[in-house]
C-alpha atoms as a PDB file:
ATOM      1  CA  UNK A   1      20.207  -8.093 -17.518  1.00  0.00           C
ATOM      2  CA  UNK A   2      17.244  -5.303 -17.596  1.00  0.00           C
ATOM      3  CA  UNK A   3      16.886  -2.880 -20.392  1.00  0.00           C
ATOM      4  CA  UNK A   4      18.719   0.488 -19.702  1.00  0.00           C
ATOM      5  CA  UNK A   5      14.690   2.023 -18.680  1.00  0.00           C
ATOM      6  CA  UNK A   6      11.117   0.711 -18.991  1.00  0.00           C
ATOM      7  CA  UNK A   7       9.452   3.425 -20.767  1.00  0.00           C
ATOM      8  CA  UNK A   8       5.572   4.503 -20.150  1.00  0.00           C
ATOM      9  CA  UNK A   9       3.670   6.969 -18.545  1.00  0.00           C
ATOM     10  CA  UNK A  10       2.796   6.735 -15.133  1.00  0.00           C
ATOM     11  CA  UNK A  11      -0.674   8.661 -15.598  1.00  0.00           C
ATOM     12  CA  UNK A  12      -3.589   7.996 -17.871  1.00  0.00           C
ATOM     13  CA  UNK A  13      -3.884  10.041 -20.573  1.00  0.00           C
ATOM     14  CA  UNK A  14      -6.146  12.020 -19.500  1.00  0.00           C
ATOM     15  CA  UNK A  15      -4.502  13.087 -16.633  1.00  0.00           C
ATOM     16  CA  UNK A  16      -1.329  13.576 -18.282  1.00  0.00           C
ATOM     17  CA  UNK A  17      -2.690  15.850 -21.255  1.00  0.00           C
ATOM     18  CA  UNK A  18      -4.492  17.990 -17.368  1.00  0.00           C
ATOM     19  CA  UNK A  19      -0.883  17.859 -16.568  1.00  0.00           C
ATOM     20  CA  UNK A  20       0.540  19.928 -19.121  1.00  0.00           C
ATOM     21  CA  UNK A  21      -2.596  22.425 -19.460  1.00  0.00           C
ATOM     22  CA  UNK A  22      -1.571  23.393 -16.173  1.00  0.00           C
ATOM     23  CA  UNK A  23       2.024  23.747 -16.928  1.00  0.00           C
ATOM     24  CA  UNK A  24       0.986  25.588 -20.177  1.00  0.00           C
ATOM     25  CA  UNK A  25      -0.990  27.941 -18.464  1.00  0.00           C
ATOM     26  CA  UNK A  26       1.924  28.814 -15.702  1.00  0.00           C
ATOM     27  CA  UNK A  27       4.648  29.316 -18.598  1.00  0.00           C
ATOM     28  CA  UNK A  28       1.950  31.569 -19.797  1.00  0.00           C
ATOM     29  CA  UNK A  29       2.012  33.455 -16.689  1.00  0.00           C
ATOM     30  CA  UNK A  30       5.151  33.705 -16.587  1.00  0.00           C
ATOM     31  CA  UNK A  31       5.533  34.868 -20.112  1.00  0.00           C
ATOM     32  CA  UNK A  32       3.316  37.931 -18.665  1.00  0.00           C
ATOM     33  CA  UNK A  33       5.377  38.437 -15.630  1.00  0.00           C
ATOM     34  CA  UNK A  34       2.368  37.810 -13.377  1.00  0.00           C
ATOM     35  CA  UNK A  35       4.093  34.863 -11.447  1.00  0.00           C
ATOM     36  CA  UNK A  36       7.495  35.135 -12.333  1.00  0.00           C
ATOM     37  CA  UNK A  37       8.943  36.079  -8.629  1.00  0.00           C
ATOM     38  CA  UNK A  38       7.130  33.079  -7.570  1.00  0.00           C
ATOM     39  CA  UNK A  39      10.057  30.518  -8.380  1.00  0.00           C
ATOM     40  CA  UNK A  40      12.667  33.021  -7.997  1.00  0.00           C
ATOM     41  CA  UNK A  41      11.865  32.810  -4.314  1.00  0.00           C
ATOM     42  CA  UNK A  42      11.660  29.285  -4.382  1.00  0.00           C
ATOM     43  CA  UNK A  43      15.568  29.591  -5.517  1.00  0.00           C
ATOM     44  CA  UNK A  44      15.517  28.917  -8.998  1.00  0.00           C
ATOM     45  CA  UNK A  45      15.217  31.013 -12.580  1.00  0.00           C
ATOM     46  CA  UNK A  46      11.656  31.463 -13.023  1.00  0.00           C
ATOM     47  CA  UNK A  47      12.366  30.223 -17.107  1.00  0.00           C
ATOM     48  CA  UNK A  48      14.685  27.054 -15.788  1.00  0.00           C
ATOM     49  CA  UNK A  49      12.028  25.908 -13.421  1.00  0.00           C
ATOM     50  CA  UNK A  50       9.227  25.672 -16.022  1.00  0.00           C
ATOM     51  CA  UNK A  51      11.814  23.652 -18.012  1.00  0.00           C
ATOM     52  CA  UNK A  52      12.472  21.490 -15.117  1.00  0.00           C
ATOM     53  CA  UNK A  53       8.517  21.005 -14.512  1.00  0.00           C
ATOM     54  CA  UNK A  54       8.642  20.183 -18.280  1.00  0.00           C
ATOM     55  CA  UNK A  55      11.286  17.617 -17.761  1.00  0.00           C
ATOM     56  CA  UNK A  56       9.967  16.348 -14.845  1.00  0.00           C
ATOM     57  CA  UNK A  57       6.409  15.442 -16.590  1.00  0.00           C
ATOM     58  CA  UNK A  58       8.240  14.186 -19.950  1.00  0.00           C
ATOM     59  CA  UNK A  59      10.776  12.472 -17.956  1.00  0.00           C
ATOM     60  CA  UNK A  60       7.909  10.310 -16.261  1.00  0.00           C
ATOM     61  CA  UNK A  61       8.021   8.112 -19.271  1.00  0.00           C
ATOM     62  CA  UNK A  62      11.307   6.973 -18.280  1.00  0.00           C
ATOM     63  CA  UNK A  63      12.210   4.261 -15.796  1.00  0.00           C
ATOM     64  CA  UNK A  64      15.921   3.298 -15.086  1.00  0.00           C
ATOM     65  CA  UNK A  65      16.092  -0.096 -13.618  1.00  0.00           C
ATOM     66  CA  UNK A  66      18.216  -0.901 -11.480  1.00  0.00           C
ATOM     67  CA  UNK A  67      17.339  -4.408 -10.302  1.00  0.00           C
ATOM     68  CA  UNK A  68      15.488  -7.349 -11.200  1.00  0.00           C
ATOM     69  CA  UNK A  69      13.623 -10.629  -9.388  1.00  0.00           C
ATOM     70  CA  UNK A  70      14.130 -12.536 -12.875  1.00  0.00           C
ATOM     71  CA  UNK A  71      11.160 -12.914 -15.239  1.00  0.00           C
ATOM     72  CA  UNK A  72      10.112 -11.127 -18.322  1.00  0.00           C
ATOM     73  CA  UNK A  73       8.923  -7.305 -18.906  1.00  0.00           C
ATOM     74  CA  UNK A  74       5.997  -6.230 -19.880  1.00  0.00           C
ATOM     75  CA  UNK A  75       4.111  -6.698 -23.071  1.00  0.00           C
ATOM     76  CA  UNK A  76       1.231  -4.631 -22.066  1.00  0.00           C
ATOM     77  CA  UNK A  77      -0.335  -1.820 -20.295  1.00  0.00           C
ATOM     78  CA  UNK A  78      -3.486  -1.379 -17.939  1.00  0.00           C
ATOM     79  CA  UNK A  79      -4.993   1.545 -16.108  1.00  0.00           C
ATOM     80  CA  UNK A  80      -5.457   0.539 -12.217  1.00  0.00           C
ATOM     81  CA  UNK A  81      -8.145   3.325 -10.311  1.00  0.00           C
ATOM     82  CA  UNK A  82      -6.748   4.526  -6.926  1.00  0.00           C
ATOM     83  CA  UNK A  83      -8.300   8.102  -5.062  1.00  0.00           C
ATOM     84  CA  UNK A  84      -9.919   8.764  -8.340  1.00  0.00           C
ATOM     85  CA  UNK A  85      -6.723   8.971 -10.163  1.00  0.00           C
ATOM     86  CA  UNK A  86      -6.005   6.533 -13.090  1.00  0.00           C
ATOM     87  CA  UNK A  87      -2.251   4.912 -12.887  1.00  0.00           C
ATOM     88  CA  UNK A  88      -1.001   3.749 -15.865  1.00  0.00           C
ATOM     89  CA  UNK A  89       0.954   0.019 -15.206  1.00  0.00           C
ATOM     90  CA  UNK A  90       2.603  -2.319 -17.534  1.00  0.00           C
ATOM     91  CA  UNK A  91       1.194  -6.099 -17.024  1.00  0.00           C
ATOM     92  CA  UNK A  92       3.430  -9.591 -17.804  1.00  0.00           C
ATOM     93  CA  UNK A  93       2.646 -13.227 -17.474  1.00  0.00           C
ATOM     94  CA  UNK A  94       4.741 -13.849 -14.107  1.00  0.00           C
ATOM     95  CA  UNK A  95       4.906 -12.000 -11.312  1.00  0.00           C
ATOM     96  CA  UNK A  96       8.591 -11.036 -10.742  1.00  0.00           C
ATOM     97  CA  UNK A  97       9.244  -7.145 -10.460  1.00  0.00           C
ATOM     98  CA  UNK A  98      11.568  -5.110 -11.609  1.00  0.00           C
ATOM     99  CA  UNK A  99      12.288  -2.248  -9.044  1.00  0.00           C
ATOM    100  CA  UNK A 100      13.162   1.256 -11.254  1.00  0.00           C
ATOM    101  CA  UNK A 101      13.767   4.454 -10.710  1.00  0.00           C
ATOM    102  CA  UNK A 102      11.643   7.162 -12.064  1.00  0.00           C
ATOM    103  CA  UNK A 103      13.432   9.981 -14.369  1.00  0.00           C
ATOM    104  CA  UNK A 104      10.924  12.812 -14.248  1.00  0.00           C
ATOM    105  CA  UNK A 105       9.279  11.677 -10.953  1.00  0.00           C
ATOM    106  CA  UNK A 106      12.728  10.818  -8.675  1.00  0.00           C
ATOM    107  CA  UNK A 107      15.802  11.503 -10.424  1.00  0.00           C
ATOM    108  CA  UNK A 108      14.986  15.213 -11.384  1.00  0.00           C
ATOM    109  CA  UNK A 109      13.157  16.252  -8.885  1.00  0.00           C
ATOM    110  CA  UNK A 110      15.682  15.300  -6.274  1.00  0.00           C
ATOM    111  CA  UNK A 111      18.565  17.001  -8.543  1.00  0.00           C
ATOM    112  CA  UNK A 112      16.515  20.245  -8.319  1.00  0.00           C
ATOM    113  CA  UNK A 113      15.810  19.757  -4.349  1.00  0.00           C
ATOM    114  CA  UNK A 114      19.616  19.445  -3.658  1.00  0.00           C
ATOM    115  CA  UNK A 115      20.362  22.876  -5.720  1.00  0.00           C
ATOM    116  CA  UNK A 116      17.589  24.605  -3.876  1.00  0.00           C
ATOM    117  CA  UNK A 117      18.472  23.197  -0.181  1.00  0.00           C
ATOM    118  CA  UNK A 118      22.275  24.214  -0.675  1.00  0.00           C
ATOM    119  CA  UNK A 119      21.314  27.735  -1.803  1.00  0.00           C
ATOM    120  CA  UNK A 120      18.209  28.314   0.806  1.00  0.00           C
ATOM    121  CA  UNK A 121      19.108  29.516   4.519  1.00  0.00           C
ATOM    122  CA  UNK A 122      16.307  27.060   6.134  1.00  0.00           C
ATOM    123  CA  UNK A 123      18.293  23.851   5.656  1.00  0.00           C
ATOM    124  CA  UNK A 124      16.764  22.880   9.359  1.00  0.00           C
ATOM    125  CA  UNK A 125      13.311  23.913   8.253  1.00  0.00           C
ATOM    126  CA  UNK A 126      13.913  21.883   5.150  1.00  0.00           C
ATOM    127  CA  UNK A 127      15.205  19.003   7.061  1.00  0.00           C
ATOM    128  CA  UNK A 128      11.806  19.176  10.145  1.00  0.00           C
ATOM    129  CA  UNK A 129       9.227  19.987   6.848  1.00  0.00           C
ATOM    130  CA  UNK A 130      10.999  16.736   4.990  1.00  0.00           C
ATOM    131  CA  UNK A 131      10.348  14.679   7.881  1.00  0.00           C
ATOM    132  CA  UNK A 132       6.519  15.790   8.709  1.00  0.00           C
ATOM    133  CA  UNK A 133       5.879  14.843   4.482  1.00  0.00           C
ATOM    134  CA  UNK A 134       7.392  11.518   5.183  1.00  0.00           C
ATOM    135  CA  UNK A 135       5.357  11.079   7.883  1.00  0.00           C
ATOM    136  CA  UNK A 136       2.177  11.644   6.825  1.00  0.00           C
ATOM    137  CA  UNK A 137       2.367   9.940   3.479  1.00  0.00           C
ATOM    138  CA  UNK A 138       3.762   6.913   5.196  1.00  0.00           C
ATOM    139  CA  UNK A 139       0.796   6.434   7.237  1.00  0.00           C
ATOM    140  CA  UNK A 140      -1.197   7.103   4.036  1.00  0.00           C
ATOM    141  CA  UNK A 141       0.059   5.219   1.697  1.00  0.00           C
ATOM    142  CA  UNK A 142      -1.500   2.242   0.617  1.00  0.00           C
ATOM    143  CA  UNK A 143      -0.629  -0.984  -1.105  1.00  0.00           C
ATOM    144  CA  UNK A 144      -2.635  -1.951  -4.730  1.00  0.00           C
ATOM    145  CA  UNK A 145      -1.702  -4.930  -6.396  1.00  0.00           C
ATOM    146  CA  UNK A 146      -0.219  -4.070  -9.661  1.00  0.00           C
ATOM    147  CA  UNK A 147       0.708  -1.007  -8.968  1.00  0.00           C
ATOM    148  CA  UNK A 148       2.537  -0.743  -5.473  1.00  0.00           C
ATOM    149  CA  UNK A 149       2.369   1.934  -2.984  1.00  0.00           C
ATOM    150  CA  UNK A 150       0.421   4.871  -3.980  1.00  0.00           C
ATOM    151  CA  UNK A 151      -0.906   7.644  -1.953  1.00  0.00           C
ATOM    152  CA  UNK A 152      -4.049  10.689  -2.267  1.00  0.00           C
ATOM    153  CA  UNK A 153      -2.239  12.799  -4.859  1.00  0.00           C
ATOM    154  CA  UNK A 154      -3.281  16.353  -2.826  1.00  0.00           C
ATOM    155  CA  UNK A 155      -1.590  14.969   0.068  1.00  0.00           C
ATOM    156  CA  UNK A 156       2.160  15.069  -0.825  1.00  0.00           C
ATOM    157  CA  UNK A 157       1.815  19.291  -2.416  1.00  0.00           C
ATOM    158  CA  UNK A 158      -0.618  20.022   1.101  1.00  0.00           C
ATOM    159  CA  UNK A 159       1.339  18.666   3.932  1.00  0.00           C
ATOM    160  CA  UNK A 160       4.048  20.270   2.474  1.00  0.00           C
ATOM    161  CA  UNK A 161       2.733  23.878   2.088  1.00  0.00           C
ATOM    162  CA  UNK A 162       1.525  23.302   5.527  1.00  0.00           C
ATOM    163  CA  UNK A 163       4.714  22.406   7.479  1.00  0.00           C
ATOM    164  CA  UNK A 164       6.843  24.894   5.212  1.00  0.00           C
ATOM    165  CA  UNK A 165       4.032  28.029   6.150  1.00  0.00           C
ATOM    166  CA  UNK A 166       4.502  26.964   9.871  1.00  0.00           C
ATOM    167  CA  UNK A 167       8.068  26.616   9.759  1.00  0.00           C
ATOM    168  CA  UNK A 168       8.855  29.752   7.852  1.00  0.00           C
ATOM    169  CA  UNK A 169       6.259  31.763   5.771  1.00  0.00           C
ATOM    170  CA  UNK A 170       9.681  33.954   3.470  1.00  0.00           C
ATOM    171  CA  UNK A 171      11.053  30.787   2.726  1.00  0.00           C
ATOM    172  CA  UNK A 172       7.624  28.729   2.474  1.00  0.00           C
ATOM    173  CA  UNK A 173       7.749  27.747  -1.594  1.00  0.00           C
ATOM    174  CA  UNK A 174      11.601  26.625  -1.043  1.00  0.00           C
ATOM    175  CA  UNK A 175      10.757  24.433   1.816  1.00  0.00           C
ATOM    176  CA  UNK A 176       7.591  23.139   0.735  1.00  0.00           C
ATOM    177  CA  UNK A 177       9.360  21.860  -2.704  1.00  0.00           C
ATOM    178  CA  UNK A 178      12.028  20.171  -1.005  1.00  0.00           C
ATOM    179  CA  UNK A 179       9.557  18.764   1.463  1.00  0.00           C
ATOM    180  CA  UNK A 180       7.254  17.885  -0.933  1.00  0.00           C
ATOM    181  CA  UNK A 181       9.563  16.106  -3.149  1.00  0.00           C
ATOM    182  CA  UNK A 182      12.208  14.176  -0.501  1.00  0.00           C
ATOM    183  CA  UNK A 183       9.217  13.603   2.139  1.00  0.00           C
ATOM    184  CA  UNK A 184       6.964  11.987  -0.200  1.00  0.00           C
ATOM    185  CA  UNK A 185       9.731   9.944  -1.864  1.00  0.00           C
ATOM    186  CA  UNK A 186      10.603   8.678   1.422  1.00  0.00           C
ATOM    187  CA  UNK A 187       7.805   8.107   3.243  1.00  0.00           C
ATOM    188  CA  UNK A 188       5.636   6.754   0.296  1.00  0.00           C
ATOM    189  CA  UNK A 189       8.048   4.596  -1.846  1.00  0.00           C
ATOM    190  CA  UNK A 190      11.414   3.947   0.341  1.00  0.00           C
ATOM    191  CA  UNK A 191      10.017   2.666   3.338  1.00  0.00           C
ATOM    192  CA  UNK A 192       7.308   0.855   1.992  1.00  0.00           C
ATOM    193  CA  UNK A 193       9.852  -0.515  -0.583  1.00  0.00           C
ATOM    194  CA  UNK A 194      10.298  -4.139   1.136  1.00  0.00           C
ATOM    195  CA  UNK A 195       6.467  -4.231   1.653  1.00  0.00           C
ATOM    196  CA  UNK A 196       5.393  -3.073  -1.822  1.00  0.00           C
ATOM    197  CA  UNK A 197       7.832  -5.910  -3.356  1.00  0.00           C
ATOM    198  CA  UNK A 198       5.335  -8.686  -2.161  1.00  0.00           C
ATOM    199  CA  UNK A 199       2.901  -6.933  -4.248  1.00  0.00           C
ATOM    200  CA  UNK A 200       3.661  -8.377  -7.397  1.00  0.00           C
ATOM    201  CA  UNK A 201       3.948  -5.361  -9.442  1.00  0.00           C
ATOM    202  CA  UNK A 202       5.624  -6.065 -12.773  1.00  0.00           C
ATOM    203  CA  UNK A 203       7.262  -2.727 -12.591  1.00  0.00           C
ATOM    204  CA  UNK A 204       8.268  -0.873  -8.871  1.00  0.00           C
ATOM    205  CA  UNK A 205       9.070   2.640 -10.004  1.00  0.00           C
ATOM    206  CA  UNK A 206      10.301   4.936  -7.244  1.00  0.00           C
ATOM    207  CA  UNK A 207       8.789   8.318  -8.269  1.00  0.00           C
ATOM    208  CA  UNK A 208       6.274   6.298 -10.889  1.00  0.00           C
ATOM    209  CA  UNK A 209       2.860   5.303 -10.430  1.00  0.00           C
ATOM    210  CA  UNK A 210       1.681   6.078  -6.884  1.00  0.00           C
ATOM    211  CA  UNK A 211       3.620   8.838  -5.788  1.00  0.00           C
ATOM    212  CA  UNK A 212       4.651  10.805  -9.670  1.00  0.00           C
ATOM    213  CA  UNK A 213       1.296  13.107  -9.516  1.00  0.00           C
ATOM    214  CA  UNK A 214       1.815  14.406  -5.904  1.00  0.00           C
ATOM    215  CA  UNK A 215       5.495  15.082  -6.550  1.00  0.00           C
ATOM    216  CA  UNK A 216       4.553  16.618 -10.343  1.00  0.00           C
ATOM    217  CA  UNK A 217       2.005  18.667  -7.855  1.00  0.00           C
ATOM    218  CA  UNK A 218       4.238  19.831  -5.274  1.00  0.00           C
ATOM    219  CA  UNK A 219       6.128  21.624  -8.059  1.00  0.00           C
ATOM    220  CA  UNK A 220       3.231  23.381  -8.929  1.00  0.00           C
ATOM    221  CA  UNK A 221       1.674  23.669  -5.506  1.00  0.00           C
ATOM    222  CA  UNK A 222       5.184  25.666  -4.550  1.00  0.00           C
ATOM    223  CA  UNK A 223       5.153  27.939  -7.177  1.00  0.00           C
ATOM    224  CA  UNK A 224       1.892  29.371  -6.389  1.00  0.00           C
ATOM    225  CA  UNK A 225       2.727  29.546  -2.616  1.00  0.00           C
ATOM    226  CA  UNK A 226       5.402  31.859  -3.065  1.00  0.00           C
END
């Protein structure tokens, strides 16, 4: 039976320590009121949002499997290079994967995108904007051995500003979340999910490597729309 999570960071260090300077400096922001009706437009307290982004970068070092192909876990880790991003991936001897769900990069992220689609007005903006993310990153996306399906990390947070400005510019950083978060998780990681198994990827996180820093992104990205 698999442990109840695999826990490491999907980023290199690096780019996780660039992760939270850019948080920092947003809760600082918000401290001085200069952004704080950003995220209450997106549909969420300005102070619980910065938590969530919080969560959602901590939570990254949490994997919940939830099915294995046999074999052993990891014993290592190795940074694999991909659109100039480092990915952080555990390594074992054989080659059997064991397909996880990310915490910070799936799980929470989703959790907040339900709350804000059932209190928004633009649930068939939300629903056109989610499909155009999956889209795009679907054709994007890109297979690497040891890692699995990973996509440009500006990508995910631009297509989804995009669609959500065309579709509706007052409810823009509400729609470009959602679509940002569901789109990218859909087109990047589900249906790529029975392609990326043949991979050989000791770890498949959903959320994790490959897709984690455009969804952390899109957080940010719709913040600073609004």
């Amino acid at each position: 039976m698999p442990k109840r999570h695999v826990g490491f960071f999907p980023l290199a260090a690096p780019f996780v320590a660039a992760a939270l300077l850019i948080l920092a400096v947003l809760v600082l922001l918000i401290e001085l009121r200069a952004i704080e009706y950003a995220y209450e437009r997106i549909g969420v307290s300005s102070r619980y949002l910065s938590l969530t982004l919080l969560a959602t970068l901590l939570g990254s070092y949490v994997n919940i499997p939830l099915w294995r192909r046999g074999g052993r876990q990891s014993s290592r880790l190795r940074e694999v290079r991909a659109f100039g991003v480092r990915w952080v991936v555990p390594v074992i001897e054989s080659a059997n994967t064991i397909v996880a769900i990310n915490l910070g990069g799936a799980i929470i992220p989703v959790l907040l995108a339900l709350r804000i689609t059932l209190v928004t007005q633009s649930v068939g903006n939300i629903a056109l904007a989610t499909a155009c993310v999956a889209a795009v990153t679907y054709v994007l996306a890109r297979p690497v051995a040891g890692v699995g399906i990973v996509v440009p990390t500006i990508v995910p947070p631009l297509a989804a500003a995009a669609a959500a400005l065309l579709l509706s510019r007052d409810a823009a950083p509400a729609i470009a979340y959602v679509a940002g978060t569901i789109g990218t998780l859909v087109g990047a990681d589900l249906l790529h999910l029975r392609g990326a198994l043949a991979l050989g990827a000791p770890v498949l996180s959903i959320g994790g490597a490959g897709t984690f820093d455009g969804i952390f992104l899109t957080g940010i990205l719709a913040a600073l729309l609004a």
